[in-house]
Protein backbone atom coordinates (compact mmCIF):
# COMPACT_ATOMS: atom_id res chain seq x y z
CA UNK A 1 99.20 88.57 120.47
CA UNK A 2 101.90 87.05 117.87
CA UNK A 3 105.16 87.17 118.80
CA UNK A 4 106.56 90.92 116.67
CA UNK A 5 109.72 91.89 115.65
CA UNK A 6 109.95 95.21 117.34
CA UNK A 7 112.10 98.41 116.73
CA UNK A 8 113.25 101.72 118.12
CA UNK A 9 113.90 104.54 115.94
CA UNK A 10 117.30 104.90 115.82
CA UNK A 11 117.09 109.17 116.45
CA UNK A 12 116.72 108.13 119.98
CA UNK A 13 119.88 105.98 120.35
CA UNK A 14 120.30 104.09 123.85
CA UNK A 15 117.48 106.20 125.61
CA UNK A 16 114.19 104.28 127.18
CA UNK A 17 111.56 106.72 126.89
CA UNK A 18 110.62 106.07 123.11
CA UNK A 19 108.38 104.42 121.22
CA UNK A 20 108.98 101.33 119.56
CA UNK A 21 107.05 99.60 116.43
CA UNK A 22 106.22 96.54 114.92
CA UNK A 23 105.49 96.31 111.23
CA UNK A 24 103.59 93.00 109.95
CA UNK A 25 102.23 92.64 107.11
CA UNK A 26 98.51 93.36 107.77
CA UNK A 27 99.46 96.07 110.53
CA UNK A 28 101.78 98.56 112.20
CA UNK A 29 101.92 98.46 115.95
CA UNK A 30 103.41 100.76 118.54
CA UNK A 31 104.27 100.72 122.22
CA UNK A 32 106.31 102.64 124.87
CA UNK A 33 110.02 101.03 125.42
CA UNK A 34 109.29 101.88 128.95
CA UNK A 35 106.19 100.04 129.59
CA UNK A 36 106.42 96.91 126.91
CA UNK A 37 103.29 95.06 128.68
CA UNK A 38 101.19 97.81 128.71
CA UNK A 39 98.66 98.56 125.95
CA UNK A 40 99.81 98.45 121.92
CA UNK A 41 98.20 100.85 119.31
CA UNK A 42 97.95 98.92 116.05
CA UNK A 43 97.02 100.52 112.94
CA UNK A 44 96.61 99.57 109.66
CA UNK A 45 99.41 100.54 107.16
CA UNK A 46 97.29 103.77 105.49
CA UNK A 47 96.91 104.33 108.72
CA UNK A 48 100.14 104.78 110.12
CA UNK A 49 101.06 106.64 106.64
CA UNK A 50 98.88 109.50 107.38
CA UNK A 51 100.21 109.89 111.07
CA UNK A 52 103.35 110.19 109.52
CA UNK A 53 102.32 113.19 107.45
CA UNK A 54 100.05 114.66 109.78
CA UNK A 55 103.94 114.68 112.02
CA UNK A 56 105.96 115.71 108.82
CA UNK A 57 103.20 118.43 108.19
CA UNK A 58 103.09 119.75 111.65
CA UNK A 59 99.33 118.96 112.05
CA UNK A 60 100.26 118.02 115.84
CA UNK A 61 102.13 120.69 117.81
CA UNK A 62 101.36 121.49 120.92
């Protein structure tokens, strides 16, 4: 895989249990801080858009 710049949301501060993300220009990928070799979820950028709204519209509580 190409080397990514990757991020961490800045609501979780210095914590390591949070996801981090990678935005390129074909794709948005995401992995877990705590396990950075493990696997990657890349989506495409409409994608990652409407997993956004589905969280900002509540469409995942548990």
């Amino acid at each position: 895989m190409e080397d990514l710049d990757w991020h961490t949301p800045s609501s979780f501060g210095a914590g390591n249990n949070c996801p981090e993300v990678a935005i390129t220009a074909d794709s948005v990928f995401v992995r877990s801080r705590l396990t950075p070799d493990a696997q990657t979820v890349r989506f495409t950028h409409q994608e990652w858009k409407d997993l956004l709204a589905g969280i900002a519209n509540g469409e995942f509580t548990v």
